[in-house]
C-alpha atoms as a PDB file:
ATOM      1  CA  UNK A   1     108.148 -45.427 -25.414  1.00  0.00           C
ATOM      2  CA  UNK A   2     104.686 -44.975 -27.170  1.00  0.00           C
ATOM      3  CA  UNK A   3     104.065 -46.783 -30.676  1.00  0.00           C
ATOM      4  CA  UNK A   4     105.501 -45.085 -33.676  1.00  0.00           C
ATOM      5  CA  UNK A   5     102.572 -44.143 -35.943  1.00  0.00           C
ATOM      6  CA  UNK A   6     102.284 -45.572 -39.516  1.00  0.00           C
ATOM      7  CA  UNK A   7     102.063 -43.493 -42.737  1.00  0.00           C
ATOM      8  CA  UNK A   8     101.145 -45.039 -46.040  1.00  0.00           C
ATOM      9  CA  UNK A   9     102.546 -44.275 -49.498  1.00  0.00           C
ATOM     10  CA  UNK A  10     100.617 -43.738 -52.507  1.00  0.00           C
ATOM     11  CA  UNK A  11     101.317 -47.149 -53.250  1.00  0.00           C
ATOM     12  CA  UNK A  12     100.305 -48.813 -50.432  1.00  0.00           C
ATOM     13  CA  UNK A  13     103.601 -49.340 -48.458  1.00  0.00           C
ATOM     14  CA  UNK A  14     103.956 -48.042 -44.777  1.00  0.00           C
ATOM     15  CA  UNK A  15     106.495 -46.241 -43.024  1.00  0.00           C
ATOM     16  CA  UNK A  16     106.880 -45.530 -39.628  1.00  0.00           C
ATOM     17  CA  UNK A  17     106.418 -41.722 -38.947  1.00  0.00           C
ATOM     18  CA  UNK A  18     110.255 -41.674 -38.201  1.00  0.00           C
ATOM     19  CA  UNK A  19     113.274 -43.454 -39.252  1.00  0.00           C
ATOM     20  CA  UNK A  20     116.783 -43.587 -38.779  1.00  0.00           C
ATOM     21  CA  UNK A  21     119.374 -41.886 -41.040  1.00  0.00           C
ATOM     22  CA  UNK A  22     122.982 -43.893 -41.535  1.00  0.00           C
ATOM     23  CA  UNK A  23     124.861 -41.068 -43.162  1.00  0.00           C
ATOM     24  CA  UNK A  24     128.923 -41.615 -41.764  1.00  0.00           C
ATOM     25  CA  UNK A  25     127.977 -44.936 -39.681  1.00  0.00           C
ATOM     26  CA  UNK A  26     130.220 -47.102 -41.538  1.00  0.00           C
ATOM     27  CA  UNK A  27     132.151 -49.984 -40.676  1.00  0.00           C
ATOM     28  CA  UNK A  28     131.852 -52.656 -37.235  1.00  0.00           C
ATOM     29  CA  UNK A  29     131.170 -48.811 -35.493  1.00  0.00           C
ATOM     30  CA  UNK A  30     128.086 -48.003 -38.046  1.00  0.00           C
ATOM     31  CA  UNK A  31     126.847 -51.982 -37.521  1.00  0.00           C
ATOM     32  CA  UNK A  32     126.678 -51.101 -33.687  1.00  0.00           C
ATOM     33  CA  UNK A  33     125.277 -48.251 -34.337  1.00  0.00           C
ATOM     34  CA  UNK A  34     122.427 -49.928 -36.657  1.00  0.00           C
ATOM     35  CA  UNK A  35     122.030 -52.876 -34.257  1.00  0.00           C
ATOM     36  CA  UNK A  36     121.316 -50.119 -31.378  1.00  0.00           C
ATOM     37  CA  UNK A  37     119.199 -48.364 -33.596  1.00  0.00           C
ATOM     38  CA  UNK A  38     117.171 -51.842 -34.620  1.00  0.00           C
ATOM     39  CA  UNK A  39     116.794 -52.652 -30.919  1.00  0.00           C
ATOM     40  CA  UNK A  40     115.593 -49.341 -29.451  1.00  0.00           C
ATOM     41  CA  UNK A  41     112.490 -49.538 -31.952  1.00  0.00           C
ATOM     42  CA  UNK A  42     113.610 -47.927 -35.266  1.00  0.00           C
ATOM     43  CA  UNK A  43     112.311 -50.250 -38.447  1.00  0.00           C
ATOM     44  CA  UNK A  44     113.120 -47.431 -41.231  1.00  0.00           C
ATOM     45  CA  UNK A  45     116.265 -47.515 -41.832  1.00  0.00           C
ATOM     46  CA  UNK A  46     117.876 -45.125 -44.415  1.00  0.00           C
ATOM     47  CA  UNK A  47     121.267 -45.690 -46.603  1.00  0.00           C
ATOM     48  CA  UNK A  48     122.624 -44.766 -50.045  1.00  0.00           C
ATOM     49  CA  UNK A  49     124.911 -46.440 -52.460  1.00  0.00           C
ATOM     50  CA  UNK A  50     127.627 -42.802 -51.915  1.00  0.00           C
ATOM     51  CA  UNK A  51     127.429 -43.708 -48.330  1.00  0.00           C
ATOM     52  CA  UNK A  52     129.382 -46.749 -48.708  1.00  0.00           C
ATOM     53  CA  UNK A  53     127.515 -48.330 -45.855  1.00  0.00           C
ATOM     54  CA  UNK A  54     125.315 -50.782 -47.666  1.00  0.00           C
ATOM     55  CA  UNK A  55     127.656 -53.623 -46.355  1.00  0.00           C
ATOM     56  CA  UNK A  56     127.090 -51.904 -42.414  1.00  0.00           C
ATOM     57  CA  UNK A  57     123.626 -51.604 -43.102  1.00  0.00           C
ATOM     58  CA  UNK A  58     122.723 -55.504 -44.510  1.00  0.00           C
ATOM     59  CA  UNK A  59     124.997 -56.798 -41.603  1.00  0.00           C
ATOM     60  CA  UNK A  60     123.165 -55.005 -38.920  1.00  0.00           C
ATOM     61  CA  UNK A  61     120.038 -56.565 -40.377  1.00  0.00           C
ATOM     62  CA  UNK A  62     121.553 -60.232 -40.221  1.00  0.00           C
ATOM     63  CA  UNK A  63     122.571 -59.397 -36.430  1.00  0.00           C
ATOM     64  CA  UNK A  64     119.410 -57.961 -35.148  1.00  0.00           C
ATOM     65  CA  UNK A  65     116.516 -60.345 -33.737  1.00  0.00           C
ATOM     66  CA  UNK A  66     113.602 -58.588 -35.393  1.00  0.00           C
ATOM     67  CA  UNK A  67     112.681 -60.306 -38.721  1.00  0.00           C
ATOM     68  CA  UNK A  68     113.479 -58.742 -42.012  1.00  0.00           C
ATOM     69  CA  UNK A  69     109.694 -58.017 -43.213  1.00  0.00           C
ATOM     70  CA  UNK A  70     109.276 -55.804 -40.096  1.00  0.00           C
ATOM     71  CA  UNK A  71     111.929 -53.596 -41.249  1.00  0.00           C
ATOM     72  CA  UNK A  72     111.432 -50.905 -43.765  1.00  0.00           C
ATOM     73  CA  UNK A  73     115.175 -50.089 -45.635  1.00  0.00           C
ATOM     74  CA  UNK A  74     115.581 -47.906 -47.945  1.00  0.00           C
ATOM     75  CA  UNK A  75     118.860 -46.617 -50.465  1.00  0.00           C
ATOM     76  CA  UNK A  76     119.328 -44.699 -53.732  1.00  0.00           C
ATOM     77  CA  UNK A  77     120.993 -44.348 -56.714  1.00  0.00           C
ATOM     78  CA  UNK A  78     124.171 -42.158 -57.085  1.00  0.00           C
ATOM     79  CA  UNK A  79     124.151 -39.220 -59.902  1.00  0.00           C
ATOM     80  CA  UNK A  80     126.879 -41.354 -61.741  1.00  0.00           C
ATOM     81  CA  UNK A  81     124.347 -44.124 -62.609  1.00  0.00           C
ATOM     82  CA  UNK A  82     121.395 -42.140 -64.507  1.00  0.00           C
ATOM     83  CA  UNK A  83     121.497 -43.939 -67.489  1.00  0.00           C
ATOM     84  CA  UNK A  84     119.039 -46.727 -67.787  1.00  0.00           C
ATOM     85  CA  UNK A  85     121.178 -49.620 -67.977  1.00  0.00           C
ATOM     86  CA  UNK A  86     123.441 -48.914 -65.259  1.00  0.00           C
ATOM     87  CA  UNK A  87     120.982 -47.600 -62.978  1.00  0.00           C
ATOM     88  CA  UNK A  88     119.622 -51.234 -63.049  1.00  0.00           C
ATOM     89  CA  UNK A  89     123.061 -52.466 -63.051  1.00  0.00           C
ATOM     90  CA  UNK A  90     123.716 -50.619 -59.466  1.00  0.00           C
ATOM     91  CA  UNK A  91     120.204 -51.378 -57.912  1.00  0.00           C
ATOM     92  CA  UNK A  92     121.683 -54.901 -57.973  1.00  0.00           C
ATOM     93  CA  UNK A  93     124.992 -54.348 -57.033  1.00  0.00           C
ATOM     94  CA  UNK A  94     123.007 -52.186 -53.863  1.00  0.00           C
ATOM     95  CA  UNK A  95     121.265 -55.081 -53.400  1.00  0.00           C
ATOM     96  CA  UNK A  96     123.968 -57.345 -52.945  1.00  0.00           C
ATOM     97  CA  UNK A  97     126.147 -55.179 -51.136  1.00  0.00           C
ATOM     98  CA  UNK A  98     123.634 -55.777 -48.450  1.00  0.00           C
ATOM     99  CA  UNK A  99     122.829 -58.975 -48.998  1.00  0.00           C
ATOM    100  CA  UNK A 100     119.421 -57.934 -49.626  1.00  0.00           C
ATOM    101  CA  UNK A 101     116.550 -59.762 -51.633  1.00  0.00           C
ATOM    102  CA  UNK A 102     114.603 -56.147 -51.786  1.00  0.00           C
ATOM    103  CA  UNK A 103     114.875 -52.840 -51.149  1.00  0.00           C
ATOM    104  CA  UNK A 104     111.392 -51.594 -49.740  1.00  0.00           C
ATOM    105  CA  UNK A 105     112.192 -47.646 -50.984  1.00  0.00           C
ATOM    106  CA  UNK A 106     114.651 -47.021 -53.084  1.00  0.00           C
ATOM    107  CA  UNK A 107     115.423 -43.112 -54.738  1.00  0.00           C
ATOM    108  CA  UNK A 108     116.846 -41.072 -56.665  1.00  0.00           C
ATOM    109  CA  UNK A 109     119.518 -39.337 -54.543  1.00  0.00           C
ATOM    110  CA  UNK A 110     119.715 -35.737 -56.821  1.00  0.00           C
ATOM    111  CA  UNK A 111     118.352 -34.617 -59.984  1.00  0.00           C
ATOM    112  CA  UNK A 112     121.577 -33.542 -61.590  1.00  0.00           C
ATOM    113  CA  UNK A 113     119.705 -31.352 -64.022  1.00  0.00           C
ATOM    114  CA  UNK A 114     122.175 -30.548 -66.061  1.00  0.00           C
ATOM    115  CA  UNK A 115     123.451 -33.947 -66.701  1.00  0.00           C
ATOM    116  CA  UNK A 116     119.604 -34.542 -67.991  1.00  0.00           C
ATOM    117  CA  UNK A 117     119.187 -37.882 -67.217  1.00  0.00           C
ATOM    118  CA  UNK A 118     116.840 -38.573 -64.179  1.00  0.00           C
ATOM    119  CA  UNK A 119     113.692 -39.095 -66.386  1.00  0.00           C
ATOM    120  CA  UNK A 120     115.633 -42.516 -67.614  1.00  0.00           C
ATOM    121  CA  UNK A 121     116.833 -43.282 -63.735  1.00  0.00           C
ATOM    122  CA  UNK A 122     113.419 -43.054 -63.072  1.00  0.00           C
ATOM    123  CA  UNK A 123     112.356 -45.567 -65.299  1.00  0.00           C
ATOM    124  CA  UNK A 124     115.083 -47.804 -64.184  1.00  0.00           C
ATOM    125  CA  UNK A 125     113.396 -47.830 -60.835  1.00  0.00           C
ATOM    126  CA  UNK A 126     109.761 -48.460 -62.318  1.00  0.00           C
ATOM    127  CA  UNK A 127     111.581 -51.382 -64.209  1.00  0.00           C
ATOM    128  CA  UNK A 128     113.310 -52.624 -61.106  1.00  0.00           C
ATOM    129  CA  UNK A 129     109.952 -52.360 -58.855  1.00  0.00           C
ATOM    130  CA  UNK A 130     108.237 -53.986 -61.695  1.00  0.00           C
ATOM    131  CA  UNK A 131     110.318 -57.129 -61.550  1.00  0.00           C
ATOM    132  CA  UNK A 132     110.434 -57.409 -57.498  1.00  0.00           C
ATOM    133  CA  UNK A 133     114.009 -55.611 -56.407  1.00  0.00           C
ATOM    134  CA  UNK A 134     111.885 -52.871 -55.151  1.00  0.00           C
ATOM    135  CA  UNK A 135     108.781 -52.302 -53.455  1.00  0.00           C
ATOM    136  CA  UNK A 136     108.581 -48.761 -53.449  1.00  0.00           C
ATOM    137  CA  UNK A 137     110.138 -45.818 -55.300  1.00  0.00           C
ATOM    138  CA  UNK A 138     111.014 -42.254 -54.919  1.00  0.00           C
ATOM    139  CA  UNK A 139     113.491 -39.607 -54.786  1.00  0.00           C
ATOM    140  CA  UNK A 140     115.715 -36.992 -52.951  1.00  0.00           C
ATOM    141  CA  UNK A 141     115.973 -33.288 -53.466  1.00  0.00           C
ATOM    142  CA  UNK A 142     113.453 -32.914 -56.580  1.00  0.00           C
ATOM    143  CA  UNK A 143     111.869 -29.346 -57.231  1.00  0.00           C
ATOM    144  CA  UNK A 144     108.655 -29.166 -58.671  1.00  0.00           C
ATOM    145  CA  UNK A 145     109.373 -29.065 -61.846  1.00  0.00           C
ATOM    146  CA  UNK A 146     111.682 -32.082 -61.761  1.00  0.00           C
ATOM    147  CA  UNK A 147     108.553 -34.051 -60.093  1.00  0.00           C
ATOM    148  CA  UNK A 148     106.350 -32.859 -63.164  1.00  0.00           C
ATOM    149  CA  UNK A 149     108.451 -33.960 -65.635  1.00  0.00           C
ATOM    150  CA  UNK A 150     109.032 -37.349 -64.366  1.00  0.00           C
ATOM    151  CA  UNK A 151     104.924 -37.795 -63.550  1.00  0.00           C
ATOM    152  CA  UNK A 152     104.412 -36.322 -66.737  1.00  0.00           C
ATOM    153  CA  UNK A 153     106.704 -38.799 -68.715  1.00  0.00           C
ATOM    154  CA  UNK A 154     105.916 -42.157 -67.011  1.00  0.00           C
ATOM    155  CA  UNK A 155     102.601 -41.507 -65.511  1.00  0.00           C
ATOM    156  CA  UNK A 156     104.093 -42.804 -62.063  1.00  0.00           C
ATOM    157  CA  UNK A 157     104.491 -40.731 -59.464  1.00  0.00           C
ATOM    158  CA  UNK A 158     107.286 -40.923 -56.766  1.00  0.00           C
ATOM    159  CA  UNK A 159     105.997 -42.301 -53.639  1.00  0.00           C
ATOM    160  CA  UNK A 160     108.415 -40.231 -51.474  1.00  0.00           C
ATOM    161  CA  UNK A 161     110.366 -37.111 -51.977  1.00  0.00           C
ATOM    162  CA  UNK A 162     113.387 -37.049 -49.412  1.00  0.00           C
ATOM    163  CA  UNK A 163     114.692 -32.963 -49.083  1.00  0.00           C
ATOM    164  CA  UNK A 164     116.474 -30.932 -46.635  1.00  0.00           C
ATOM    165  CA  UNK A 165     114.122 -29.943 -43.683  1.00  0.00           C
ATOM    166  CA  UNK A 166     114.626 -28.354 -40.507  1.00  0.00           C
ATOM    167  CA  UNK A 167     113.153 -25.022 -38.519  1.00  0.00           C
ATOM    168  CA  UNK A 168     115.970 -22.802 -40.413  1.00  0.00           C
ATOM    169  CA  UNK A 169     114.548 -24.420 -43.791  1.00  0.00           C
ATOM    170  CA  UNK A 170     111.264 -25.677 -43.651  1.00  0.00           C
ATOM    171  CA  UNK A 171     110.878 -26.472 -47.254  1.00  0.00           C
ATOM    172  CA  UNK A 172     106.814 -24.478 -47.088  1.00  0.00           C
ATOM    173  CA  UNK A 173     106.116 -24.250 -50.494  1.00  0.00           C
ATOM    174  CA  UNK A 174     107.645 -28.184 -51.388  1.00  0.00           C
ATOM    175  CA  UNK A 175     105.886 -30.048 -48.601  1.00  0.00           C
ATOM    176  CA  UNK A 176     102.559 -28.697 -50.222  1.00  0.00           C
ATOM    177  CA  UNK A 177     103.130 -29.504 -53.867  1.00  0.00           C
ATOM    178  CA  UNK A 178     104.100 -32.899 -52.417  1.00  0.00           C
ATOM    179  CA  UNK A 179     101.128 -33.155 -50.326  1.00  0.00           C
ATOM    180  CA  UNK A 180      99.015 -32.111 -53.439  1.00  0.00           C
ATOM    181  CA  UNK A 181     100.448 -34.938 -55.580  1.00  0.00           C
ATOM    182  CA  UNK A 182     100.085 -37.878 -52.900  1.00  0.00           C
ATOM    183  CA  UNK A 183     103.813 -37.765 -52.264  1.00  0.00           C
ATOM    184  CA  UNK A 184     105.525 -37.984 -48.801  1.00  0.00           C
ATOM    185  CA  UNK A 185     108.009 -35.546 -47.684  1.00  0.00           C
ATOM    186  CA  UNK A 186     110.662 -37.187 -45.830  1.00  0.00           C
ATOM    187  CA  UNK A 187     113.458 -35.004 -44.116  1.00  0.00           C
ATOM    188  CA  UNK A 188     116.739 -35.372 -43.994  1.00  0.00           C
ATOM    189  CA  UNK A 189     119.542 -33.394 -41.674  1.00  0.00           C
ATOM    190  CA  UNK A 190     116.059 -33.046 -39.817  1.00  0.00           C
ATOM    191  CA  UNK A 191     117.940 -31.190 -36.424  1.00  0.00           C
ATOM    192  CA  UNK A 192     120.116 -29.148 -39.074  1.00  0.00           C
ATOM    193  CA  UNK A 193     123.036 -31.601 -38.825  1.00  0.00           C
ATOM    194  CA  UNK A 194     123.340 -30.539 -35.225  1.00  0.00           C
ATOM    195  CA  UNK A 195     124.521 -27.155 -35.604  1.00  0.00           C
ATOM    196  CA  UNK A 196     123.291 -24.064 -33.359  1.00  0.00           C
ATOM    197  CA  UNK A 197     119.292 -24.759 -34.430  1.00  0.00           C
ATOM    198  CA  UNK A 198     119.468 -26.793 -30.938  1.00  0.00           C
ATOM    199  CA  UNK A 199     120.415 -23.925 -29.034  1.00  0.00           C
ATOM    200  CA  UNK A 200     117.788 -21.594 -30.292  1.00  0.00           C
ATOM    201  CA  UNK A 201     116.545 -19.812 -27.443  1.00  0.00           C
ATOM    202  CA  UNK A 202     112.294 -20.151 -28.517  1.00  0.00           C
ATOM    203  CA  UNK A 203     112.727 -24.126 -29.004  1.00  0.00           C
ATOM    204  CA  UNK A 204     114.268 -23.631 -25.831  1.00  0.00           C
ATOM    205  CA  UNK A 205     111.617 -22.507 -24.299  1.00  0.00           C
ATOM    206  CA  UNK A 206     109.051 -24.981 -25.707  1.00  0.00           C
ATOM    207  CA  UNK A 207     111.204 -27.951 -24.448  1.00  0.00           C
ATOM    208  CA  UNK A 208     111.187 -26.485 -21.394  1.00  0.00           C
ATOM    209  CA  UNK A 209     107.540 -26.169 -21.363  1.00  0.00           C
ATOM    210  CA  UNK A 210     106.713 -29.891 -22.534  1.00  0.00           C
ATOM    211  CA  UNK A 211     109.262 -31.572 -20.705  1.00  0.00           C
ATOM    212  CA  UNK A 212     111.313 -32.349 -23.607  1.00  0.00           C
ATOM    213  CA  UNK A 213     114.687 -32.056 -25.295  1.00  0.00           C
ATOM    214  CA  UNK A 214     115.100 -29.244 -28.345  1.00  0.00           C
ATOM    215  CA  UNK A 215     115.880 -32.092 -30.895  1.00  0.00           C
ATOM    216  CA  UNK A 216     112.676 -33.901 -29.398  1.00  0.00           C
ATOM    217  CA  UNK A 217     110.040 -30.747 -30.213  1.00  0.00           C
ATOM    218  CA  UNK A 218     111.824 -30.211 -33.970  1.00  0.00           C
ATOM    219  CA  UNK A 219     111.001 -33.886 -34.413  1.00  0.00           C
ATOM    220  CA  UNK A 220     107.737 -33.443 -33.362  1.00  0.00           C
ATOM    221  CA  UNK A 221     107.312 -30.775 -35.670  1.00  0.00           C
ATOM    222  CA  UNK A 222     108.334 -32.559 -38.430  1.00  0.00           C
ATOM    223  CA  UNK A 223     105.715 -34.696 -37.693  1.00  0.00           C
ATOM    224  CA  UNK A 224     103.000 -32.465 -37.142  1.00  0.00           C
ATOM    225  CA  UNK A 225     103.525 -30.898 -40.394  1.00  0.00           C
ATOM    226  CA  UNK A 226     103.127 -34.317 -42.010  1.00  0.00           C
ATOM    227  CA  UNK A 227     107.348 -34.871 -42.767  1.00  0.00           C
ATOM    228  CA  UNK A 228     108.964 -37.784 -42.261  1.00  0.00           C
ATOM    229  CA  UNK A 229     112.290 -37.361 -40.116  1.00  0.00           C
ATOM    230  CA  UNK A 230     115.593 -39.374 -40.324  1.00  0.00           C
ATOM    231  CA  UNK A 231     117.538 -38.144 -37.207  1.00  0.00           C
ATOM    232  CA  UNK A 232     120.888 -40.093 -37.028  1.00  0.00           C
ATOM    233  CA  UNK A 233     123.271 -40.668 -33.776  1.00  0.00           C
ATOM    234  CA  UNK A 234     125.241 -43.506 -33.387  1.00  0.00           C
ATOM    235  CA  UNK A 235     124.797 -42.713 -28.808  1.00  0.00           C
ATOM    236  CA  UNK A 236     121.857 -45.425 -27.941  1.00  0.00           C
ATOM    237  CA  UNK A 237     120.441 -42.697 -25.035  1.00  0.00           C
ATOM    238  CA  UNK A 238     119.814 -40.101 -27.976  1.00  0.00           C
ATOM    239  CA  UNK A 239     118.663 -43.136 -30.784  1.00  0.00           C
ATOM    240  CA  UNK A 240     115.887 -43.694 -27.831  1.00  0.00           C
ATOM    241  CA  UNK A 241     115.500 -39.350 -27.293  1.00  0.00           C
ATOM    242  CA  UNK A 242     115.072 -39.158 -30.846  1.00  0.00           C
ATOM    243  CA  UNK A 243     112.165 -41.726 -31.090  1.00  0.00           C
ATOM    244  CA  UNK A 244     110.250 -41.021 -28.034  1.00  0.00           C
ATOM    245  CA  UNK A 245     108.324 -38.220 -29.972  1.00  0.00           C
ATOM    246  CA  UNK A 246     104.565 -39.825 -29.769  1.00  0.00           C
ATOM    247  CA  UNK A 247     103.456 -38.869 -26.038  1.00  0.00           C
ATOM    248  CA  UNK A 248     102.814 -35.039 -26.513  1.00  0.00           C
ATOM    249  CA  UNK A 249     101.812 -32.372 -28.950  1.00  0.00           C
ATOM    250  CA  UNK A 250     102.687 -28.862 -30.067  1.00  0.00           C
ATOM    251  CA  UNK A 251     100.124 -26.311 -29.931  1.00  0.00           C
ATOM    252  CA  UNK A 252      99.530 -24.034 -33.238  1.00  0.00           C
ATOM    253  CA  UNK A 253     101.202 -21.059 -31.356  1.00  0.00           C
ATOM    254  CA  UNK A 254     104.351 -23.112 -31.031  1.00  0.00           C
ATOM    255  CA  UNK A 255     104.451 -24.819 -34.727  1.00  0.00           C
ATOM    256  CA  UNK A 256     104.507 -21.472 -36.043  1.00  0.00           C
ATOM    257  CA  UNK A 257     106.841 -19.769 -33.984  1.00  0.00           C
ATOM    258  CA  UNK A 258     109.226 -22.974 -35.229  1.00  0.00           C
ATOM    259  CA  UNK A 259     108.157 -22.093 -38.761  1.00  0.00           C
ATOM    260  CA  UNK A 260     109.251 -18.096 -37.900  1.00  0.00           C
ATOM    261  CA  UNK A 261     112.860 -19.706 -37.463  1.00  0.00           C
ATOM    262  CA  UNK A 262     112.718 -20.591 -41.515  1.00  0.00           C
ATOM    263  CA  UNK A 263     115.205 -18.544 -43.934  1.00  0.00           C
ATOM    264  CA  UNK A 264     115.636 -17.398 -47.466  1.00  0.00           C
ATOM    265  CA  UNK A 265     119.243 -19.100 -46.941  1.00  0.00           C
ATOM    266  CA  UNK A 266     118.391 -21.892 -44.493  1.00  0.00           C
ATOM    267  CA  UNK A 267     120.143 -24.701 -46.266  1.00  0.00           C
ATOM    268  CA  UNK A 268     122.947 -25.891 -44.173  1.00  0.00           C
ATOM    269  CA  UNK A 269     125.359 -26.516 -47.225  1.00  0.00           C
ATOM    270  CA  UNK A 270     124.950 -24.736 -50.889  1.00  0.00           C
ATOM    271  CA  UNK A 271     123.030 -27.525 -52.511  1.00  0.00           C
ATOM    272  CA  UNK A 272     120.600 -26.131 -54.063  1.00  0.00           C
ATOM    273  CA  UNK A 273     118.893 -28.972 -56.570  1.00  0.00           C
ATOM    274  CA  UNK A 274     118.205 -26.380 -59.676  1.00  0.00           C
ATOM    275  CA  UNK A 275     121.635 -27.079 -60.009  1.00  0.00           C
ATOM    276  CA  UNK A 276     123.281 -29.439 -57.466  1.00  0.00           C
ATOM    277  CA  UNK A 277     125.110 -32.102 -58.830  1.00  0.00           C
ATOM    278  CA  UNK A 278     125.982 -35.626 -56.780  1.00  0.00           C
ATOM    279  CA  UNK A 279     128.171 -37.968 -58.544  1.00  0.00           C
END
């Protein structure tokens, strides 16, 4: 397996160029599944208070051999907790949940616009990096206009912006007001939570052509277009698959005839962030 590149935030963390997503790998099942992940090379490892694998997650860390400042992990805060005080209130409880003395990202999992109350979640997590619990923050699923409004109030901007991304919704117009602002797009359900994206017929044939599996050349073109991907699989032959994305490169031709997969109604669920809400 080559060496996973480095990217680094507008802060002055790195991240490897791909990570590993936990969604559903809960329980002694998820902490295999983490432990495999740890040992076939993954260091970002990405969680979330709703997931309810915080516990899983800190566990795996404790069992695997490679020390804890090598790892990059990373959760957010639930819609639920907006409001200054317990936003700070559930950073800690994340913290010990894992048995954690930092989290090196930590986000912001939705807006919840109508709820209003990101602006003072965000300061929470200014507060909490401020005083050590956090060495980097960001958030999930902001617009543009969320992002503004935050930058605008605080004068800090995110350091990551984690959004659905995938060939059938590849997010154009939000990876370049990202880009613009210093932020890093980071994708999650980057394969389209599995669904009939890996049987397209033209990824087909560009696997075919490199070598490669369909789930390896979306990766890669996550990658190429500067995203962040967080594939998840719990099987350690696809956790390796999934990271092995370093030792070739798509041509122009085929990054755009990806890109001519994108649609108006791409996103795999109706969760549209203008007015989304996660609780």
């Amino acid at each position: 397996m080559n060496s996973i590149p480095e990217i680094t935030l507008n802060d002055g963390l790195t991240l490897p160029a791909v990570g590993f997503g936990t969604y559903q790998l809960n329980g002694a099942a998820g902490v295999n599944s983490i432990v495999s992940a740890i040992d076939t090379g993954y260091r970002l490892l990405d969680s979330a208070f709703n997931y309810e694998n915080e516990g899983a997650l800190g566990e795996a860390i404790r069992r695997s051999s490679v020390p804890r400042e090598q790892l990059r992990i990373t959760s957010k805060l639930p819609g639920r907790h907006h409001s200054y005080d317990e936003a700070l209130t559930t950073i800690q409880e994340s913290l010990y949940r894992a048995s954690l003395d930092y989290y090196d990202l930590y986000l912001i999992h939705w807006p919840n616009p109508s709820k209003d109350l990101y602006v003072e979640a965000w300061k929470a997590l200014i507060d909490a990096k401020k005083w050590g619990l956090i060495r980097s923050i960001g958030v999930c699923n902001f617009l543009p206009e969320h992002l503004e409004r935050i930058i605008n109030e605080t004068g800090v901007t995110p350091s990551v912006n984690q959004v659905e991304m995938h060939p059938y919704f590849s997010q154009e117009k939000q990876r370049a007001w990202d880009q613009e602002h210093g932020i890093i797009t980071e994708s999650w359900s980057p394969l389209g939570r599995a669904n009939h994206l890996l049987h397209d017929e033209s990824i087909k044939k560009i696997a075919e052509n490199h070598h490669k599996s369909i789930p390896q050349i979306i990766l890669r073109w996550h990658f190429q277009l500067g995203a962040l991907p967080l594939p998840k699989s719990s099987s350690p032959k696809r956790q390796l698959e999934n990271l092995s994305l370093f030792d070739f490169a798509l041509s122009e031709a085929e990054i755009q005839t990806i890109g001519a997969l994108n649609r108006p109604d791409g996103r795999t669920f109706d969760q549209d962030p203008s007015r989304y809400e996660e609780f």
